[in-house]
PDB file of N, CA and C in Angstrom:
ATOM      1  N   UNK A   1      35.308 -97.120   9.476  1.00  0.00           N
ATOM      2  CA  UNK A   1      35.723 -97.624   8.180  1.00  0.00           C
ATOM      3  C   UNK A   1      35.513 -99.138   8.137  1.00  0.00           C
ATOM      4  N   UNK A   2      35.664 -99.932   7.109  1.00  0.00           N
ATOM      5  CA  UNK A   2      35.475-101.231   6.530  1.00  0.00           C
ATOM      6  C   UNK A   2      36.664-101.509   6.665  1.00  0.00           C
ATOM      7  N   UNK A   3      36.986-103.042   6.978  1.00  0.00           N
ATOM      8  CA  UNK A   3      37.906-103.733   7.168  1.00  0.00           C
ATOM      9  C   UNK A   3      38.724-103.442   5.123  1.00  0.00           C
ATOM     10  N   UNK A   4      38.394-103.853   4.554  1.00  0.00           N
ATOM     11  CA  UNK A   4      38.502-103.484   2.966  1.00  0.00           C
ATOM     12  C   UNK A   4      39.332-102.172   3.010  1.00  0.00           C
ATOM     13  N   UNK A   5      38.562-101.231   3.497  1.00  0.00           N
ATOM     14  CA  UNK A   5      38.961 -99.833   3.495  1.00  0.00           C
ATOM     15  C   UNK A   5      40.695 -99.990   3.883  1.00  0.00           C
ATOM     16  N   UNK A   6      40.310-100.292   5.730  1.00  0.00           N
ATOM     17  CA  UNK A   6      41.402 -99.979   6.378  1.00  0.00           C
ATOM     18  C   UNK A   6      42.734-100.569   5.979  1.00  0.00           C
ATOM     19  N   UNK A   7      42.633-101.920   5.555  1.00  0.00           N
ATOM     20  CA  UNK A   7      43.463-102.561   4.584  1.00  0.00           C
ATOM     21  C   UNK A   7      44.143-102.246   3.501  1.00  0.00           C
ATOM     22  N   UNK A   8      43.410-101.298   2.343  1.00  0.00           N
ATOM     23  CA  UNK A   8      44.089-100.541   1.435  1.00  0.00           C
ATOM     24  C   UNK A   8      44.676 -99.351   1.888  1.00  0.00           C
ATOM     25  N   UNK A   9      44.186 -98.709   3.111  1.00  0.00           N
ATOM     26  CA  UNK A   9      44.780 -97.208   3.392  1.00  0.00           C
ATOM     27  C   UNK A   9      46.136 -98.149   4.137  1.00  0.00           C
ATOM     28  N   UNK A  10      45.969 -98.680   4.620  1.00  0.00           N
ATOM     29  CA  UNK A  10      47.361 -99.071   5.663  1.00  0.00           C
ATOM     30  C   UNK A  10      48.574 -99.938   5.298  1.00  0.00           C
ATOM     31  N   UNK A  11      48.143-100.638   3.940  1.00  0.00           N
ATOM     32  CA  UNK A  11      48.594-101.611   3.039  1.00  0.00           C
ATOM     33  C   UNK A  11      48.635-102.419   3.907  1.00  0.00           C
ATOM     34  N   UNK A  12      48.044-103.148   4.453  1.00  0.00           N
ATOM     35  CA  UNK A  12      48.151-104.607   5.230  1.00  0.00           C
ATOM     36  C   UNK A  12      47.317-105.372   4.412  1.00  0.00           C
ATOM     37  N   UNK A  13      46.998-106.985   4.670  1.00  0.00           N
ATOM     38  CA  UNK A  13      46.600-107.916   3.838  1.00  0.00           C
ATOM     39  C   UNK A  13      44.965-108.002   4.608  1.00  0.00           C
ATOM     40  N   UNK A  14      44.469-108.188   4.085  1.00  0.00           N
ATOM     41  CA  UNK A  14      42.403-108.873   4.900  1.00  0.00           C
ATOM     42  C   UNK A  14      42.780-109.305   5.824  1.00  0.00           C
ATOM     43  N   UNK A  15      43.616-110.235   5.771  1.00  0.00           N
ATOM     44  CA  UNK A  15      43.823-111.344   7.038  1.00  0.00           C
ATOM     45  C   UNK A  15      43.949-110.773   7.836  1.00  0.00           C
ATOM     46  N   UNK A  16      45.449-110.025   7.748  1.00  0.00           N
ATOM     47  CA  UNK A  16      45.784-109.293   9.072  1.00  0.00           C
ATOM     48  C   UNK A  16      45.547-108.640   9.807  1.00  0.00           C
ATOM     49  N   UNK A  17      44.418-107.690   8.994  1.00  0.00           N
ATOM     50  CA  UNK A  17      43.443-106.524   9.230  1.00  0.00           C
ATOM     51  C   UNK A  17      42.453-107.415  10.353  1.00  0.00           C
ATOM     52  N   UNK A  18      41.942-108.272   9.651  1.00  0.00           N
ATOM     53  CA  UNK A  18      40.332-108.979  10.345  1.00  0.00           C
ATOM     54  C   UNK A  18      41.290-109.798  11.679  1.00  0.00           C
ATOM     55  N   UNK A  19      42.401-110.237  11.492  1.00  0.00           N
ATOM     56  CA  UNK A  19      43.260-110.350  12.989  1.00  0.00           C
ATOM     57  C   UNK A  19      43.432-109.745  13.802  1.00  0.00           C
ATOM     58  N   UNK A  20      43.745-108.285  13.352  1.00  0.00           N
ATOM     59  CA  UNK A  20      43.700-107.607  14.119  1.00  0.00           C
ATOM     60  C   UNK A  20      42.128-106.883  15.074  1.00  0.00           C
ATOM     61  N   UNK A  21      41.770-106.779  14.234  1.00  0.00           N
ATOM     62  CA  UNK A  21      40.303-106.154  14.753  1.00  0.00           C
ATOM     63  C   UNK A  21      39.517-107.406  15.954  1.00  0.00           C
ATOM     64  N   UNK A  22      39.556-108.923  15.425  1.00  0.00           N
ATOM     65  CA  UNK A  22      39.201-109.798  16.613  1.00  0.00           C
ATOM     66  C   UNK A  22      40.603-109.874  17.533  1.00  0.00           C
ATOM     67  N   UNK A  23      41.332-109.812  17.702  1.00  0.00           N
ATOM     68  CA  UNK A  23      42.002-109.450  18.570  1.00  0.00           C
ATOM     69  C   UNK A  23      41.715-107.977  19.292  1.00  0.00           C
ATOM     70  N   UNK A  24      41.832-106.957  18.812  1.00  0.00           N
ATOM     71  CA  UNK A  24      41.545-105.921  19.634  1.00  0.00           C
ATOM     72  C   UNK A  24      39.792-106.382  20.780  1.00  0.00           C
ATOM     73  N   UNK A  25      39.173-107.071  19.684  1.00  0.00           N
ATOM     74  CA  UNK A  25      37.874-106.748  20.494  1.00  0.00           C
ATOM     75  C   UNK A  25      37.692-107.730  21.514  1.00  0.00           C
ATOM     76  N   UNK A  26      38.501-109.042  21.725  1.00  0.00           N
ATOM     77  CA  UNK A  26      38.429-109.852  22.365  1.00  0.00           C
ATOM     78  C   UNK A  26      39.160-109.165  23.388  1.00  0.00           C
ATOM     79  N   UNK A  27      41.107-108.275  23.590  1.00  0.00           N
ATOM     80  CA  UNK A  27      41.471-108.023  24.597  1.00  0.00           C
ATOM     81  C   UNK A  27      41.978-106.618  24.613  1.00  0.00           C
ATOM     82  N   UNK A  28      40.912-105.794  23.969  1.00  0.00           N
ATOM     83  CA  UNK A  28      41.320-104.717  24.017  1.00  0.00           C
ATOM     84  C   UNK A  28      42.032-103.765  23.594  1.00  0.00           C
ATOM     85  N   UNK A  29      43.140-102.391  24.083  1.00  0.00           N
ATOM     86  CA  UNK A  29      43.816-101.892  23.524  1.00  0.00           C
ATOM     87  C   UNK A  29      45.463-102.507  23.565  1.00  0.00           C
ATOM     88  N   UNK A  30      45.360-103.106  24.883  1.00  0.00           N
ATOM     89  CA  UNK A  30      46.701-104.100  24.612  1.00  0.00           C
ATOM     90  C   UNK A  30      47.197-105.053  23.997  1.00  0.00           C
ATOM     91  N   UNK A  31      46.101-105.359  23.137  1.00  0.00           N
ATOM     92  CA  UNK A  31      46.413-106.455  22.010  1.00  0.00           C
ATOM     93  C   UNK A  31      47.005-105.548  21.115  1.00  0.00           C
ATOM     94  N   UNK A  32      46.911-103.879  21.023  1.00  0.00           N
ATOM     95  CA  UNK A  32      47.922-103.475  19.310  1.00  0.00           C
ATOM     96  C   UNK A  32      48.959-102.968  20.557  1.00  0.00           C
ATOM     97  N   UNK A  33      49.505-103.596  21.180  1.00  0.00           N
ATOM     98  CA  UNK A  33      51.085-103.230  21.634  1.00  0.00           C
ATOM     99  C   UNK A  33      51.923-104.446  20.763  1.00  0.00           C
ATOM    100  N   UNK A  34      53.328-104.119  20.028  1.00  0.00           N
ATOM    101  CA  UNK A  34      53.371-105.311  19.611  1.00  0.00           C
ATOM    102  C   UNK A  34      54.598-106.371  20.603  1.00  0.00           C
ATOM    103  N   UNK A  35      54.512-107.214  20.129  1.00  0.00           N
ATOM    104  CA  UNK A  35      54.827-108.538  20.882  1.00  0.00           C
ATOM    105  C   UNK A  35      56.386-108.858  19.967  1.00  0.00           C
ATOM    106  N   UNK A  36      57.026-108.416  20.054  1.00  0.00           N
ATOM    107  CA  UNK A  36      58.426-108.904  19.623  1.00  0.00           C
ATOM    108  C   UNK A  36      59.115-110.275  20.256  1.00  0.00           C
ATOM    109  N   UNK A  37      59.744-110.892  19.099  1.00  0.00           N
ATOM    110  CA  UNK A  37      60.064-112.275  19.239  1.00  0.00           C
ATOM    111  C   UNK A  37      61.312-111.888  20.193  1.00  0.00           C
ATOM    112  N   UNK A  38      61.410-113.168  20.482  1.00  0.00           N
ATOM    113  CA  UNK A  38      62.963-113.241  21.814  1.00  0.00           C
ATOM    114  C   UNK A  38      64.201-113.027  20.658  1.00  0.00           C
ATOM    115  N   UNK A  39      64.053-113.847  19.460  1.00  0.00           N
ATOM    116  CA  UNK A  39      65.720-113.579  18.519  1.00  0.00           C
ATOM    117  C   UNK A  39      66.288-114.202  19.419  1.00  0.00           C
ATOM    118  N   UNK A  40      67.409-113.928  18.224  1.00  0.00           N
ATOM    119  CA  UNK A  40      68.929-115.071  18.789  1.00  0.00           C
ATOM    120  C   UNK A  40      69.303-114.320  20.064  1.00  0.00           C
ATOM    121  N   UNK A  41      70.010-115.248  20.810  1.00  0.00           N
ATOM    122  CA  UNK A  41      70.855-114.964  22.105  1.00  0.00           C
ATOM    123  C   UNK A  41      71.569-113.692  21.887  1.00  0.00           C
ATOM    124  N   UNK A  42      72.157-113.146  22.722  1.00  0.00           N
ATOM    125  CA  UNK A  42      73.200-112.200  23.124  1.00  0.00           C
ATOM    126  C   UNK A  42      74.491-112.819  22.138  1.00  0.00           C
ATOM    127  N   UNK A  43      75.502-112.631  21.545  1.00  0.00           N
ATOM    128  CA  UNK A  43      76.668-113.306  21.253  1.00  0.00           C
ATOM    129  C   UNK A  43      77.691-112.805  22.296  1.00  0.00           C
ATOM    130  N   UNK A  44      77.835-111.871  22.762  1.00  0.00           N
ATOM    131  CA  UNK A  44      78.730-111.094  23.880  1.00  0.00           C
ATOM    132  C   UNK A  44      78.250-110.892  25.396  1.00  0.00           C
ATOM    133  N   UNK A  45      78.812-111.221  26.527  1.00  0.00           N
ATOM    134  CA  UNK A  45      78.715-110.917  27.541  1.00  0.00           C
ATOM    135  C   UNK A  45      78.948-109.423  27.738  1.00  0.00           C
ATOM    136  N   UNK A  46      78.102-108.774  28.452  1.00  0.00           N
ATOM    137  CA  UNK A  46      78.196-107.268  29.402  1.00  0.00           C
ATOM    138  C   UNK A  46      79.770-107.187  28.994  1.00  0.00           C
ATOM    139  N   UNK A  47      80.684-108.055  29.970  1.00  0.00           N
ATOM    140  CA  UNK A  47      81.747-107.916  30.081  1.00  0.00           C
ATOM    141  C   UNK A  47      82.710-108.314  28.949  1.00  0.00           C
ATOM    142  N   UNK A  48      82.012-108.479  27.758  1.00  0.00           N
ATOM    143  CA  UNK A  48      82.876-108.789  26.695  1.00  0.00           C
ATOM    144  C   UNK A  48      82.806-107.225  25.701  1.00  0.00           C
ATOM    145  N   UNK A  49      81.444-107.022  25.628  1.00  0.00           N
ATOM    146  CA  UNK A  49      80.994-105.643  25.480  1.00  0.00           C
ATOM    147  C   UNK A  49      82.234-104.042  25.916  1.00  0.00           C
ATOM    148  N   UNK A  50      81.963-104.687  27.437  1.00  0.00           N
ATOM    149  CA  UNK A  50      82.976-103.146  27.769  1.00  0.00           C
ATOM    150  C   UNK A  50      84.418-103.386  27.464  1.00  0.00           C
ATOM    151  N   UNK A  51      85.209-104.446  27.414  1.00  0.00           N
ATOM    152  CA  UNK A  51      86.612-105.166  26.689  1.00  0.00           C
ATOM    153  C   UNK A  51      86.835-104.042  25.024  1.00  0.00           C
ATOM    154  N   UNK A  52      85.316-104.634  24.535  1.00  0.00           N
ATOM    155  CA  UNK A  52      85.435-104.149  23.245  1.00  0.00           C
ATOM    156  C   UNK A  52      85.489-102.425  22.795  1.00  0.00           C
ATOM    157  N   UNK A  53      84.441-101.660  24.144  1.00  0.00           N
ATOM    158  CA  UNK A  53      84.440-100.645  23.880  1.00  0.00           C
ATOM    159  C   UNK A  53      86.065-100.033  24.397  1.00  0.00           C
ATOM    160  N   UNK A  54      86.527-100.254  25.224  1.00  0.00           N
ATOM    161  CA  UNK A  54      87.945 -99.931  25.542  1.00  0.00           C
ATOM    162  C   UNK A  54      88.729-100.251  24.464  1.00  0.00           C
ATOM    163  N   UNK A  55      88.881-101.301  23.290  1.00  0.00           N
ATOM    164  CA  UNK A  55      89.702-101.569  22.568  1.00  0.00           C
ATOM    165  C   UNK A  55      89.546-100.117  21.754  1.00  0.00           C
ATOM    166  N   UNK A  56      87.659-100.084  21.340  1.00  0.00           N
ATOM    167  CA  UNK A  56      87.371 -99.606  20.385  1.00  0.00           C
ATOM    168  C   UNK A  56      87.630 -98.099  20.141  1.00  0.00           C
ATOM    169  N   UNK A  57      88.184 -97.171  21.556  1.00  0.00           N
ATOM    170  CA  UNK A  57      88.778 -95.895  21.863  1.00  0.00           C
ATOM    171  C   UNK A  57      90.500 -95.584  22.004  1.00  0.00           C
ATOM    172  N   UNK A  58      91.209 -96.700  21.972  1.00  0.00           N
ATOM    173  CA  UNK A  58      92.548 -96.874  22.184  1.00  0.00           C
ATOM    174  C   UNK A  58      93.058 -96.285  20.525  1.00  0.00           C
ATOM    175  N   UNK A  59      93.397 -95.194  20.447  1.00  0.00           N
ATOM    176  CA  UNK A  59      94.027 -94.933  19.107  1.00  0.00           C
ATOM    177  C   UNK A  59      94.741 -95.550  18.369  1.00  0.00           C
ATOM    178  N   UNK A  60      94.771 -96.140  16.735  1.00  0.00           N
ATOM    179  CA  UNK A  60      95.562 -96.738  16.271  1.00  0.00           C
ATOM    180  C   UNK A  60      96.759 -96.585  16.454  1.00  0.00           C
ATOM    181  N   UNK A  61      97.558 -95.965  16.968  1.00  0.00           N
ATOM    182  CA  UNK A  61      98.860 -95.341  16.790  1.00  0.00           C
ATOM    183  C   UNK A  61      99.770 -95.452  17.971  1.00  0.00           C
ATOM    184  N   UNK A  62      98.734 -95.859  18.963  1.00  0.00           N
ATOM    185  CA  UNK A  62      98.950 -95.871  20.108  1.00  0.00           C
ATOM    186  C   UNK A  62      99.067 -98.147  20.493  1.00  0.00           C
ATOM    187  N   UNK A  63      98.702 -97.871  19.668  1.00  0.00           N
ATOM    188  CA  UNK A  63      98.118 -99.586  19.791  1.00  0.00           C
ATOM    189  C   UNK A  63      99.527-100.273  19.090  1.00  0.00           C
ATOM    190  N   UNK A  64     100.118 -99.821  17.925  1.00  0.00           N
ATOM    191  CA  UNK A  64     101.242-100.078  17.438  1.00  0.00           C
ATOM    192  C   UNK A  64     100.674-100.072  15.439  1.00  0.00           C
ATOM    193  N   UNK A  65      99.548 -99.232  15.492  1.00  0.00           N
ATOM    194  CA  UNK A  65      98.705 -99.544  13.469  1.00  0.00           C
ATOM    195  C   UNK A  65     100.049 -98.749  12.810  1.00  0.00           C
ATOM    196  N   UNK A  66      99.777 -98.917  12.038  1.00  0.00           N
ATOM    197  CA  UNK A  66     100.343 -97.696  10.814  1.00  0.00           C
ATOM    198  C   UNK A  66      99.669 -96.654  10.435  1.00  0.00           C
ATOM    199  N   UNK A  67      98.175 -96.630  11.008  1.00  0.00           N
ATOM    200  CA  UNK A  67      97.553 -95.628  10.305  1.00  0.00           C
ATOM    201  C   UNK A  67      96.264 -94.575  11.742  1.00  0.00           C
ATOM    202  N   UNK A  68      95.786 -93.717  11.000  1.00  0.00           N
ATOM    203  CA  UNK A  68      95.140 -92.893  12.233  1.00  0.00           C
ATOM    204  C   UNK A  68      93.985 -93.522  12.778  1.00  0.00           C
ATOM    205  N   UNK A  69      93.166 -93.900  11.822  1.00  0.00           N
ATOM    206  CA  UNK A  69      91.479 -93.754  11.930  1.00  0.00           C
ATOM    207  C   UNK A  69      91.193 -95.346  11.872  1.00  0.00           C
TER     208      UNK A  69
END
């Protein structure tokens, strides 16, 4: 198929299309693995994590709530 083509079947833009294609041919099939950004930090430690999941199983009722759920 034509870069044109593949672009309308896939809805991507020319650019990205013709990016992609010199990328594939320069490194191959591991250039369409994709590459995800790092993003923000963690906000919770491991150990802040399992704190939370223990809170998060302790029944309201048991905890001192007024209510079940």
């Amino acid at each position: 198929m034509k870069s044109p083509e593949i672009s309308g079947l896939y809805h991507f833009s020319g650019e990205h299309n013709l990016h992609t294609i010199h990328r594939f041919n320069q490194d191959g099939l591991p250039s369409l693995k994709p590459k995800y950004g790092g993003g923000r930090p963690p906000t919770f430690t491991s150990k802040n994590v399992g704190e939370i999941i223990e809170l998060a199983q302790i029944p309201p009722k048991v905890a001192g709530y007024p209510f079940t759920h």
